[in-house]
C-alpha atoms as a PDB file:
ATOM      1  CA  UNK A   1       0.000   0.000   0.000  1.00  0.00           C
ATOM      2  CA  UNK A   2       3.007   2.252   0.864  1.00  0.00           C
ATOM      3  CA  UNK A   3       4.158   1.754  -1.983  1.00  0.00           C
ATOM      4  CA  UNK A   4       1.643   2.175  -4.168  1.00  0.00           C
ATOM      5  CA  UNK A   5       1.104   5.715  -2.489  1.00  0.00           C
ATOM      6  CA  UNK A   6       4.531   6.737  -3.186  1.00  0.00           C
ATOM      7  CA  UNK A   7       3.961   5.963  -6.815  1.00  0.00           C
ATOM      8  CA  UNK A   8       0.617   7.888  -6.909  1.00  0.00           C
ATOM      9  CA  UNK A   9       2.888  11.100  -5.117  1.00  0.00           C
ATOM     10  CA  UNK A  10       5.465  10.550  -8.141  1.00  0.00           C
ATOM     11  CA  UNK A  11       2.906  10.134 -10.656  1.00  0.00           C
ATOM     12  CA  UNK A  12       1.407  13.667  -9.023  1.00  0.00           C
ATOM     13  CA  UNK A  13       4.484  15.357  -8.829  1.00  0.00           C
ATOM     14  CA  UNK A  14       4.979  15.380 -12.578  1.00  0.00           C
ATOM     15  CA  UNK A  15       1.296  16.300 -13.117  1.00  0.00           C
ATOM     16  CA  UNK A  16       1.814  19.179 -11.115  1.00  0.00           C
ATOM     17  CA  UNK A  17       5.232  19.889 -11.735  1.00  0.00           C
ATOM     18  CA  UNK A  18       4.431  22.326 -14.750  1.00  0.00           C
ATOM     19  CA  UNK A  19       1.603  24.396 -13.132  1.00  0.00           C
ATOM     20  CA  UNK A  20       3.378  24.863 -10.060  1.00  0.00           C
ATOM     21  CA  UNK A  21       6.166  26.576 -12.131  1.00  0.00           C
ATOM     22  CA  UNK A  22       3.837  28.450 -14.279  1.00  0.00           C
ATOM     23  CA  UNK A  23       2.384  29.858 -11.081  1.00  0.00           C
ATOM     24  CA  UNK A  24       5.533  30.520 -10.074  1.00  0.00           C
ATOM     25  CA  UNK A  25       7.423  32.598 -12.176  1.00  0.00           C
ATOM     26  CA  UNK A  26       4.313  34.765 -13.189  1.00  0.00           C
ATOM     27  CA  UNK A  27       4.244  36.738  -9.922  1.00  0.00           C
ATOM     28  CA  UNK A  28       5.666  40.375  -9.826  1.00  0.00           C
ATOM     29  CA  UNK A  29       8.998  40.689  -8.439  1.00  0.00           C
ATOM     30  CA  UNK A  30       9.912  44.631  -7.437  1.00  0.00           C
ATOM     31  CA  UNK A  31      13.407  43.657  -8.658  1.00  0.00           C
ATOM     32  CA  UNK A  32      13.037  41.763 -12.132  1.00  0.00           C
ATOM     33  CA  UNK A  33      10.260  41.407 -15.059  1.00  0.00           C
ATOM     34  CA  UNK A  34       8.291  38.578 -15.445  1.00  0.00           C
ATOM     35  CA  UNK A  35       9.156  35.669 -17.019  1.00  0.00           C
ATOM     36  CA  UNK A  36       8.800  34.973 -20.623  1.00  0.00           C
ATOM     37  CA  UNK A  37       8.925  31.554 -22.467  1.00  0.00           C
ATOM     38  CA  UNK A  38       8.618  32.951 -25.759  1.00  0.00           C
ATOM     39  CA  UNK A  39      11.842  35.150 -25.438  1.00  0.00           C
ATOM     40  CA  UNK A  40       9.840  38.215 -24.575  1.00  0.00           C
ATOM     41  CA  UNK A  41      11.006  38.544 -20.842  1.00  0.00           C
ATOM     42  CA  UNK A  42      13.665  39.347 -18.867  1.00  0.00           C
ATOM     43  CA  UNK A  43      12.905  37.070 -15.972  1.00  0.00           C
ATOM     44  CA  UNK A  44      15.329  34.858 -15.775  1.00  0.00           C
ATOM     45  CA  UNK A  45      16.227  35.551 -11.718  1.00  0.00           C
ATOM     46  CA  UNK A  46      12.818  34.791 -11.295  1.00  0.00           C
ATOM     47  CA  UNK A  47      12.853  31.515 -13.846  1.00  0.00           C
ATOM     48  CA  UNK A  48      15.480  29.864 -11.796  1.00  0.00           C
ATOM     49  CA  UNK A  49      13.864  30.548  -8.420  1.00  0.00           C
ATOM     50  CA  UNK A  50      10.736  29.127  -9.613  1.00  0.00           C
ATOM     51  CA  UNK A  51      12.501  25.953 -11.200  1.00  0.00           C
ATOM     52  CA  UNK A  52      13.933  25.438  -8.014  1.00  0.00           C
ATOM     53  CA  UNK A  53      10.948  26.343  -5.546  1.00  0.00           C
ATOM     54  CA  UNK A  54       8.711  24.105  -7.474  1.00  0.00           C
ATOM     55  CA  UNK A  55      10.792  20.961  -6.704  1.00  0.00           C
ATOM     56  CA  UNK A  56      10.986  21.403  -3.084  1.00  0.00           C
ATOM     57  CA  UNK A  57       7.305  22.614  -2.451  1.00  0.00           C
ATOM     58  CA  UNK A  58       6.070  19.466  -4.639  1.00  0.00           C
ATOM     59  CA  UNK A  59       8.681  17.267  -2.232  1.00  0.00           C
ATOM     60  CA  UNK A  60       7.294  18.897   1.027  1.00  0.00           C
ATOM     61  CA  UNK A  61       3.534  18.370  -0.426  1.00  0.00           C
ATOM     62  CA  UNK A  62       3.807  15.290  -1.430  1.00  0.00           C
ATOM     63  CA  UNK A  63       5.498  13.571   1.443  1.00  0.00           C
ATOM     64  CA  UNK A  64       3.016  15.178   3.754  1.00  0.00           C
ATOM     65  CA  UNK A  65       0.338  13.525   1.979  1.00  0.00           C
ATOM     66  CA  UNK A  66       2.403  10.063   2.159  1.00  0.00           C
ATOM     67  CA  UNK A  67       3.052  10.681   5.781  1.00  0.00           C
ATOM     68  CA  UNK A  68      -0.754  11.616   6.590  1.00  0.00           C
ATOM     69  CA  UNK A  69      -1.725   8.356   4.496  1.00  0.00           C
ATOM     70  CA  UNK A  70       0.662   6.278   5.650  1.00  0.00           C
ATOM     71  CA  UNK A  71       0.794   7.305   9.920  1.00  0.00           C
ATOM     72  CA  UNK A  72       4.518   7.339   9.663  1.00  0.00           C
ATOM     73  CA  UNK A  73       6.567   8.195  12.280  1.00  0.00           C
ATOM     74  CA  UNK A  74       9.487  11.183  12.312  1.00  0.00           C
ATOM     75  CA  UNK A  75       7.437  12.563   9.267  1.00  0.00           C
ATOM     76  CA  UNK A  76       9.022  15.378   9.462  1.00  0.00           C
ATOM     77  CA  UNK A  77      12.197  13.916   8.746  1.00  0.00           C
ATOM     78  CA  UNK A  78      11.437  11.659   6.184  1.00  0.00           C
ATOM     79  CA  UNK A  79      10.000  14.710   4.740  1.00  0.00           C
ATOM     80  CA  UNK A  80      13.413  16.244   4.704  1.00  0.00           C
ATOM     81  CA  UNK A  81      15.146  13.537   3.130  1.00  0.00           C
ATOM     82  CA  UNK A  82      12.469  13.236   0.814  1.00  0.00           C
ATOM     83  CA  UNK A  83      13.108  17.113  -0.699  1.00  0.00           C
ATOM     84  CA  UNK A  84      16.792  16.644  -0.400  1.00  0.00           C
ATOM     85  CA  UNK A  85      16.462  13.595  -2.644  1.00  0.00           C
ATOM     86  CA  UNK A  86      14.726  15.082  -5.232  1.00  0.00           C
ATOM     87  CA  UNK A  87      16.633  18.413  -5.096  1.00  0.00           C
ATOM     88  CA  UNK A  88      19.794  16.511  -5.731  1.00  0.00           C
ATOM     89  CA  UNK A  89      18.364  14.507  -8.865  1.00  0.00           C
ATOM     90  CA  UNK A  90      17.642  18.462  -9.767  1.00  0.00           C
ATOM     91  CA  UNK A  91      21.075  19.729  -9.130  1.00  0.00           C
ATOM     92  CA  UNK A  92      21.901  18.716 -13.223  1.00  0.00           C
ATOM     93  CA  UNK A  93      18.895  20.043 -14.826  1.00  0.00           C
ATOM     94  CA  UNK A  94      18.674  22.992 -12.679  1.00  0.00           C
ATOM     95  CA  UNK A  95      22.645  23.589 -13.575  1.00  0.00           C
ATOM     96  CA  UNK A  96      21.616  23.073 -17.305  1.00  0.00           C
ATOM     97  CA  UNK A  97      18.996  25.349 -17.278  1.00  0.00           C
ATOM     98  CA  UNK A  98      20.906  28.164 -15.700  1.00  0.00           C
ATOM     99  CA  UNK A  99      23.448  27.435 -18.657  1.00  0.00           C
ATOM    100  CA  UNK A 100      21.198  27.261 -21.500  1.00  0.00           C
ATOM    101  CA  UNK A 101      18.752  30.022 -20.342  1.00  0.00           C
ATOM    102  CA  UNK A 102      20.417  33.080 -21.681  1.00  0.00           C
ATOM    103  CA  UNK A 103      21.404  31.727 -24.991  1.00  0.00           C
ATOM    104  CA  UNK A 104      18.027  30.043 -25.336  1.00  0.00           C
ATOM    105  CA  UNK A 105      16.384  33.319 -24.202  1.00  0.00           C
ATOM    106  CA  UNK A 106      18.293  35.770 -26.611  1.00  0.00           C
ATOM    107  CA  UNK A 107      17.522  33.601 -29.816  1.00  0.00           C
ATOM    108  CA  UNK A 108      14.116  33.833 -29.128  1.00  0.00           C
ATOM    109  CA  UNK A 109      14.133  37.498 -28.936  1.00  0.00           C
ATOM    110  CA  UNK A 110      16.113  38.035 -31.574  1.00  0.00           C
ATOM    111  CA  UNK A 111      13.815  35.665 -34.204  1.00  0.00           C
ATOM    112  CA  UNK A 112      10.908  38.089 -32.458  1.00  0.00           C
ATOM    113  CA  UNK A 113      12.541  41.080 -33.301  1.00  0.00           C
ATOM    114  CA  UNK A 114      13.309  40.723 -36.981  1.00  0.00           C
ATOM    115  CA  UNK A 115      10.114  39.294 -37.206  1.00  0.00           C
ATOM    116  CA  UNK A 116       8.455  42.890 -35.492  1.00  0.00           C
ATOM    117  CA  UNK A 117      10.554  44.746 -37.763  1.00  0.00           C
ATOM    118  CA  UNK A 118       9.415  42.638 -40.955  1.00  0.00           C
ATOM    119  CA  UNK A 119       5.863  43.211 -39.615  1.00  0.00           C
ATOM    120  CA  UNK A 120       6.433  46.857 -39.664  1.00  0.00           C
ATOM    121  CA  UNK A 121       5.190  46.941 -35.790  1.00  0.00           C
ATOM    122  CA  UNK A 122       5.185  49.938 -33.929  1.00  0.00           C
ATOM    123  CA  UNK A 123       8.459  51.316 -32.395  1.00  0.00           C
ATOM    124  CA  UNK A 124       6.788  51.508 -29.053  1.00  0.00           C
ATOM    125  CA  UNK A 125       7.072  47.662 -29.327  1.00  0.00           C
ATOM    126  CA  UNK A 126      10.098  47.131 -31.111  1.00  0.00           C
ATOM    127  CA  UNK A 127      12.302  49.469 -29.034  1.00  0.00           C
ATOM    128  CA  UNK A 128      12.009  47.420 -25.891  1.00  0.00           C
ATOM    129  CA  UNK A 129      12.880  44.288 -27.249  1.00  0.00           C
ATOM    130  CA  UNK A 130      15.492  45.550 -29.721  1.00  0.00           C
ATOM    131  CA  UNK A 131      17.205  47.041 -26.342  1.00  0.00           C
ATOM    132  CA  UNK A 132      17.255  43.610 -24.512  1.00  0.00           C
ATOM    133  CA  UNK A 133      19.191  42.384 -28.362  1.00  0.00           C
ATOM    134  CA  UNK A 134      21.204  44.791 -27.859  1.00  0.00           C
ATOM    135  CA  UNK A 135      23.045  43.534 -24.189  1.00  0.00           C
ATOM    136  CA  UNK A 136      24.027  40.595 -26.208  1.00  0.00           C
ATOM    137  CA  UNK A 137      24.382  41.497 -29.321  1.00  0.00           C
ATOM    138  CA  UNK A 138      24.843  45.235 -29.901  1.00  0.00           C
ATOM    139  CA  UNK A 139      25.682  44.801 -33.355  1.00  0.00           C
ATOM    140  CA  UNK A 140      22.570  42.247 -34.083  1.00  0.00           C
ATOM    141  CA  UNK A 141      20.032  45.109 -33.094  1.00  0.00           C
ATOM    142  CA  UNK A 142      21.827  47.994 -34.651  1.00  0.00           C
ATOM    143  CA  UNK A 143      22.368  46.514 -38.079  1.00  0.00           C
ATOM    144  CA  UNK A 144      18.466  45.210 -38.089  1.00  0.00           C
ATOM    145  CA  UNK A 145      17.601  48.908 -37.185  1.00  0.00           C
ATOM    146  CA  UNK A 146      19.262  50.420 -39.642  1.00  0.00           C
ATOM    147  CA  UNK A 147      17.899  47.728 -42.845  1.00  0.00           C
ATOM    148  CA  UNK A 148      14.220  48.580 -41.559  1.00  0.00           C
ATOM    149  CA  UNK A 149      14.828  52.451 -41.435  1.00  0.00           C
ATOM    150  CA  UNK A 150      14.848  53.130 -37.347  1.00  0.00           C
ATOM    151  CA  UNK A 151      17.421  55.784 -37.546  1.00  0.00           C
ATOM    152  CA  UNK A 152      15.895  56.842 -34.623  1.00  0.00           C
ATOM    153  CA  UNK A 153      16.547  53.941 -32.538  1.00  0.00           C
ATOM    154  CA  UNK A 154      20.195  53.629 -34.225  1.00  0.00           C
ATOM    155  CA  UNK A 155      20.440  56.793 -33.463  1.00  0.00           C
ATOM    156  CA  UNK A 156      20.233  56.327 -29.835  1.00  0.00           C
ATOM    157  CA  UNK A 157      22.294  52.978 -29.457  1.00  0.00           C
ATOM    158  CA  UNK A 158      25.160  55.400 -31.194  1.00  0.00           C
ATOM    159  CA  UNK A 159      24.579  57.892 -28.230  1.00  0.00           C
ATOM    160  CA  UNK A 160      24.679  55.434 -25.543  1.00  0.00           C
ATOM    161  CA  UNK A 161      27.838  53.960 -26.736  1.00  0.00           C
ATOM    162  CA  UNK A 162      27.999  51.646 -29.939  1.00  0.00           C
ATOM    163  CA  UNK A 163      30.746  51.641 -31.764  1.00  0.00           C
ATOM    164  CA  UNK A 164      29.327  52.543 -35.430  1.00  0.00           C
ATOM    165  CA  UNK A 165      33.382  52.710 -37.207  1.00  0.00           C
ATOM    166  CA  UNK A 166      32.694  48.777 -37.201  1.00  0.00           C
ATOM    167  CA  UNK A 167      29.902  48.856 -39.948  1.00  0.00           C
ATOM    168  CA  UNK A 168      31.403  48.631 -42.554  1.00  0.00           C
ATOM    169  CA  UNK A 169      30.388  45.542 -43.712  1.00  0.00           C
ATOM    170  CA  UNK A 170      26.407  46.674 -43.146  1.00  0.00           C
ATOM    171  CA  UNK A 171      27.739  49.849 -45.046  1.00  0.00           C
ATOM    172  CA  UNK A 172      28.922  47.648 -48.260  1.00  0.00           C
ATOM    173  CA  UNK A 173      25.389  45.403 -47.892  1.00  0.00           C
ATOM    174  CA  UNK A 174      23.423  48.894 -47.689  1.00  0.00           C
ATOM    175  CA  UNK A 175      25.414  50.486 -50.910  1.00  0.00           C
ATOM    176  CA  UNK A 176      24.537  47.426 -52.877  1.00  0.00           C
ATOM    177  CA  UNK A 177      20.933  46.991 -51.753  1.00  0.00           C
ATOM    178  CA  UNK A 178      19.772  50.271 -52.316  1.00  0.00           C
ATOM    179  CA  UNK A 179      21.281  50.899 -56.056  1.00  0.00           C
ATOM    180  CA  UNK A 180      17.760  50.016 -57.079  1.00  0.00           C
ATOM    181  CA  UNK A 181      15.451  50.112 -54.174  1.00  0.00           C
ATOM    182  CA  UNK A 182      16.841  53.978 -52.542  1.00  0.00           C
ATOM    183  CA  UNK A 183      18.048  56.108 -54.910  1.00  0.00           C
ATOM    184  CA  UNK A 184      19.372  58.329 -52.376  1.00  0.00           C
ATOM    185  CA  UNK A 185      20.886  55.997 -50.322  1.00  0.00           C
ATOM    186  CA  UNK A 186      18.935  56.963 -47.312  1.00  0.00           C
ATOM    187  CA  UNK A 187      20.668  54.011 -45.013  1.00  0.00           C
ATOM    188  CA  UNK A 188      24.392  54.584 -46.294  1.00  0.00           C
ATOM    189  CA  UNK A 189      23.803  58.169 -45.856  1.00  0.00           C
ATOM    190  CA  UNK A 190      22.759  58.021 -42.013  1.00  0.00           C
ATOM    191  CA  UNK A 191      25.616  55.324 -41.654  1.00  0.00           C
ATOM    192  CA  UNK A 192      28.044  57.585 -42.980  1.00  0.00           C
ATOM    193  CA  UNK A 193      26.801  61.115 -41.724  1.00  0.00           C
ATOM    194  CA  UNK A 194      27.198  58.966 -38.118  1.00  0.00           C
ATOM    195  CA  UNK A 195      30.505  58.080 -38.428  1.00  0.00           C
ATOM    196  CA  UNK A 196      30.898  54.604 -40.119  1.00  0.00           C
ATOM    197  CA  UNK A 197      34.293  54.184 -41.827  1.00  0.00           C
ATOM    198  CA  UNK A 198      34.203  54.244 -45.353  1.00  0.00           C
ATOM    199  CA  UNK A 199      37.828  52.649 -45.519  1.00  0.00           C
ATOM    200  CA  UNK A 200      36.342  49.616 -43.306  1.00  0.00           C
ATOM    201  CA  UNK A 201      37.472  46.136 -43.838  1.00  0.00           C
ATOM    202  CA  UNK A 202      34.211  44.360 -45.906  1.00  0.00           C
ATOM    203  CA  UNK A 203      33.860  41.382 -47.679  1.00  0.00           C
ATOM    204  CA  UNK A 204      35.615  42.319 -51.087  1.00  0.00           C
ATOM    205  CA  UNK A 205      37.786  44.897 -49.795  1.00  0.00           C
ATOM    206  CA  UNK A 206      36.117  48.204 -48.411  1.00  0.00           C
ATOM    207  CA  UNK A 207      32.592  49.693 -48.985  1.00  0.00           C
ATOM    208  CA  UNK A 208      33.991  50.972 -52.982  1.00  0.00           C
ATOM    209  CA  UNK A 209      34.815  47.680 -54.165  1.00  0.00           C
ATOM    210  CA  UNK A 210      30.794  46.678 -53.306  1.00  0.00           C
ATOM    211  CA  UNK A 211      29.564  50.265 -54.992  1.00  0.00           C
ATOM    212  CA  UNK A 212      31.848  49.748 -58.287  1.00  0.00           C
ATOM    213  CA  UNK A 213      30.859  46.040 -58.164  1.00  0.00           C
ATOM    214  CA  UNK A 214      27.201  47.054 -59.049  1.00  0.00           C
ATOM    215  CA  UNK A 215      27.886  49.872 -61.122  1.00  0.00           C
ATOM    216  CA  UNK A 216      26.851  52.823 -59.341  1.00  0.00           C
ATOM    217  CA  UNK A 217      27.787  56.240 -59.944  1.00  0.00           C
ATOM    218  CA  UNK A 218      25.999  57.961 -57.423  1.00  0.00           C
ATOM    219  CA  UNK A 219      27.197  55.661 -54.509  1.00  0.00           C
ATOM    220  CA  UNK A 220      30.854  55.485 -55.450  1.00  0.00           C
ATOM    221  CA  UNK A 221      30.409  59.257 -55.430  1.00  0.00           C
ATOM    222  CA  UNK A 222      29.056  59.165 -51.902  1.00  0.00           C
ATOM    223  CA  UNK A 223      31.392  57.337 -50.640  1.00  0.00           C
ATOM    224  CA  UNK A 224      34.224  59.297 -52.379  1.00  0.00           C
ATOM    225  CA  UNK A 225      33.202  62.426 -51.628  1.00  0.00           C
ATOM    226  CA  UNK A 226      33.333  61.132 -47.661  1.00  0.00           C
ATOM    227  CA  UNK A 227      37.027  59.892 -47.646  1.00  0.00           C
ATOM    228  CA  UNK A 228      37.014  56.800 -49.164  1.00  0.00           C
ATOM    229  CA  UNK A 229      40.295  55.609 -50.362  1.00  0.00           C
ATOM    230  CA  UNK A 230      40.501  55.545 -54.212  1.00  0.00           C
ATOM    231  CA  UNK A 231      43.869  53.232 -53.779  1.00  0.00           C
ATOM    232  CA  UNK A 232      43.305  51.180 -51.580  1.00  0.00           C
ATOM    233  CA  UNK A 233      43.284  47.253 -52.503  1.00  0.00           C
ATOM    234  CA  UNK A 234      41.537  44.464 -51.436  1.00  0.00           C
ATOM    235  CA  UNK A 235      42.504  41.011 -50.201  1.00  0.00           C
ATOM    236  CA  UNK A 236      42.529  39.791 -54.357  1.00  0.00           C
ATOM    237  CA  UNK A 237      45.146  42.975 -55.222  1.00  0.00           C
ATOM    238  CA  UNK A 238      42.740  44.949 -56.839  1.00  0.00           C
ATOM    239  CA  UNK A 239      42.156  48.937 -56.608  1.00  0.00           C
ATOM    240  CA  UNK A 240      38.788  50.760 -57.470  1.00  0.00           C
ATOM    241  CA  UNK A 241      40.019  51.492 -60.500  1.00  0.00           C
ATOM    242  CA  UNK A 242      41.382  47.892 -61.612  1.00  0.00           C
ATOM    243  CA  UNK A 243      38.319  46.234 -60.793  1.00  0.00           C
ATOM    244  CA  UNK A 244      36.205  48.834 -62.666  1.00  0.00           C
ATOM    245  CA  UNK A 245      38.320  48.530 -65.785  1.00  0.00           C
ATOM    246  CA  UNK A 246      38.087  44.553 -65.879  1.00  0.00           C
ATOM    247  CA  UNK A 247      34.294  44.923 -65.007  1.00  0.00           C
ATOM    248  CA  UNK A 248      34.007  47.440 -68.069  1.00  0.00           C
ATOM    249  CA  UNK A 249      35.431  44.321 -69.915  1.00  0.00           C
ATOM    250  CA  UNK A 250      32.138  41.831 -68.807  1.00  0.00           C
ATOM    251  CA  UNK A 251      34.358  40.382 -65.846  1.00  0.00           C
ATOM    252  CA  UNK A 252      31.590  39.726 -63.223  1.00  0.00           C
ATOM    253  CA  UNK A 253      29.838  37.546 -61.353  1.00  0.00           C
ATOM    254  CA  UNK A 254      26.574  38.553 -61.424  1.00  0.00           C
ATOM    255  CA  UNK A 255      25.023  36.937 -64.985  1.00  0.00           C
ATOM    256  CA  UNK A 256      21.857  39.451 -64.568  1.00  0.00           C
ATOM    257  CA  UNK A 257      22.021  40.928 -68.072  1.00  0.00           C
ATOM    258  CA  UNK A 258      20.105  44.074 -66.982  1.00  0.00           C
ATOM    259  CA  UNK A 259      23.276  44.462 -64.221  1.00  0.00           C
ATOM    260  CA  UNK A 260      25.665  44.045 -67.255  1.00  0.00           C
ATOM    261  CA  UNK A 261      23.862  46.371 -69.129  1.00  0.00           C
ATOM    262  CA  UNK A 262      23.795  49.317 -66.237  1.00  0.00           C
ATOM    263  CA  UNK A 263      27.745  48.099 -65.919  1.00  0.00           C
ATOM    264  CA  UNK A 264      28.623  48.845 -68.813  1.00  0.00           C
ATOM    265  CA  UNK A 265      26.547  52.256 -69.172  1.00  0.00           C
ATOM    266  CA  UNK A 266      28.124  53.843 -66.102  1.00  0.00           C
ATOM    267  CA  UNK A 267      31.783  51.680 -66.177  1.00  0.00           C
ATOM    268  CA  UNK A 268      33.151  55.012 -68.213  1.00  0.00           C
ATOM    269  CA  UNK A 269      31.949  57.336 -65.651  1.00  0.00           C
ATOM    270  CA  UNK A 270      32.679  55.221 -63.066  1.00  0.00           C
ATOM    271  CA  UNK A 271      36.739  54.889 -64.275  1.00  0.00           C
ATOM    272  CA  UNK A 272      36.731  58.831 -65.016  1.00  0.00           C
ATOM    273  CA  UNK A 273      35.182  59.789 -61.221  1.00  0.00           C
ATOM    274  CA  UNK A 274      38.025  57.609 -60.043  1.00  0.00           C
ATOM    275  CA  UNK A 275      41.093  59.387 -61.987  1.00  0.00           C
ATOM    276  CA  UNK A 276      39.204  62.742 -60.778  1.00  0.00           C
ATOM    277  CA  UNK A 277      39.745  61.573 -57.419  1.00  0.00           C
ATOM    278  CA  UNK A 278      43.289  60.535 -57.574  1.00  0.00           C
ATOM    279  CA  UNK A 279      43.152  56.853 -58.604  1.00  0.00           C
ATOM    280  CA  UNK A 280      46.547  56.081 -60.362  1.00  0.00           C
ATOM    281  CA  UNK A 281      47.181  53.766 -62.977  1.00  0.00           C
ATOM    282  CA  UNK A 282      50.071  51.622 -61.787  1.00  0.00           C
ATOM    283  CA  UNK A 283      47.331  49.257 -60.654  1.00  0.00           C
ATOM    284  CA  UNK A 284      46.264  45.505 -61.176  1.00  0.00           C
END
C-alpha cells in the first residue's frame, strides 16, 4: 500500500510539476520582469527561483500527503530527506537550465525582433525588445535597425555607446541593396553622416569595391566624396580602379544581363570619377 502511495505522489508530482512553475514565475517581483517563455522577458532571476521552488514545495507536499496516508513516524524527517532527494536529482537540470537560459532566451528574442521589424510593428514595441538584443548582441540590433529604417533607434544605441566605425560591412550590404530600391541611399547616408568608416574592412575589400561592383555612380560618389580611399586594394590585389576597368570588360559575377547592361553604361563614368579623385594607374 506504501508503496503504491509513493507511486501515486510521483505520478502527481509530474502532473503538477508544470503548473506549479507556471504559477511561479508569473508573480511580480519589485526587482526583475516577469518571465517569458517565448523570449519576450527578462525574468530569468525569477525563472530559476521558480525551477527550483517548485521541486521542493512538490517534495514537502507530497510527502506530507504520504506521511498523513501512511501514519509514519518522524514525518518530518522523512519529509526532509524526501526534498533533499529530489533536489539533488535536480542539481543537473537545474545547472543546465541556468546554462542554457540566456542563450536560449536571446535567440528567441532576436527571431521576435526581426520578425516585429518585418511586420512593420510599432516602435513603441520594437524598441524594448530591440534594447534587450542589444546587451548581447549590440551589433545584431543595430544593423536590423538600420535595414528597416529606425534611424531613430540607431540613433540612440550610437549615443549610448555603440561603436558605429565597425559597420562597414552593413555599409557595403546597404550600398549594394539600395542601387535600385533607394536612390538616395537613405541608409548609407545616415551610416556615414554617423561616423561609419568608409575605408572599413568588408567582404571584397572596403565599402567601394561593393559600390563599383554594381555599377553605381551615385554611390561610389558618396562614398568618395566622404574619404574613401581611391587606392586602396583588397585582399585579391585589386584597386577601385582595376576592378572597374576589368568589369568594363564583362568580368563579373553577377550573370543578370540588366546588371551588365547598367555596368557597362556607367563603367566610363565610373573609371573617369576615379582618376578625378586621384586613382593612379600603376594598378592591377
Amino acid at each position: 500500500m506504501k508503496m503504491i502511495l509513493i507511486f501515486i505522489a510521483i505520478v502527481l508530482a509530474g502532473i503538477l510539476a508544470k503548473p506549479l512553475f507556471d504559477a511561479i514565475v508569473s508573480l511580480s517581483f519589485p526587482t526583475s520582469g516577469k518571465y517569458d517563455p517565448q523570449g519576450g522577458g527578462d525574468g530569468y532571476g525569477i525563472a530559476i527561483i521558480g525551477f527550483i521552488v517548485t521541486v521542493l514545495l512538490l517534495a514537502v507536499f507530497l510527502t506530507a500527503l504520504i506521511v498523513a496516508a501512511c501514519k509514519i513516524s518522524n514525518g518530518w524527517v522523512l519529509t526532509g530527506v524526501w526534498a533533499a532527494i529530489i533536489l539533488l536529482f535536480a542539481i543537473y537540470p537545474t545547472i543546465h537550465f541556468i546554462k542554457e537560459y540566456p542563450d536560449n532566451q536571446f535567440t528567441k528574442n532576436r527571431s521576435k525582433l526581426y520578425k516585429m521589424l518585418a511586420d512593420g510593428a510599432s516602435d513603441e514595441k520594437i524598441k524594448p525588445l530591440a534594447e534587450k538584443v542589444a546587451k548581447k548582441c549590440s551589433g545584431c540590433a543595430f544593423d536590423k535597425l538600420v535595414t528597416y529604417f529606425k534611424f531613430d533607434m540607431a540613433r540612440e544605441m550610437i549615443e549610448n555607446g555603440y561603436d558605429i566605425s565597425k559597420s562597414s560591412y552593413l555599409l557595403s550590404h546597404m550600398v549594394e541593396e539600395d542601387c535600385y530600391t533607394d536612390p538616395e541611399f537613405t541608409r548609407a547616408v545616415f551610416l556615414i553622416e554617423n561616423g561609419a568608416d568608409v575605408n572599413g574592412k568588408a567582404l571584397r575589400g572596403t565599402p567601394i569595391f561593393h559600390a563599383i561592383g554594381w555599377g553605381n555612380l551615385k554611390s561610389v560618389k558618396l562614398l568618395l566624396d566622404n574619404g574613401a580611399d581611391v587606392n586602396i586594394k583588397n585582399q585579391e590585389g585589386d584597386t577601385p580602379l582595376s576592378l572597374a576597368k576589368r568589369l568594363r570588360e564583362g568580368e563579373s559575377d553577377i550573370n543578370d544581363p540588366q546588371f551588365k547592361a547598367d555596368m557597362l553604361r556607367q563603367a566610363d563614368e565610373i573609371i573617369a570619377l576615379l582618376l578625378e579623385y586621384g586613382a593612379t594607374e600603376d594598378n592591377k
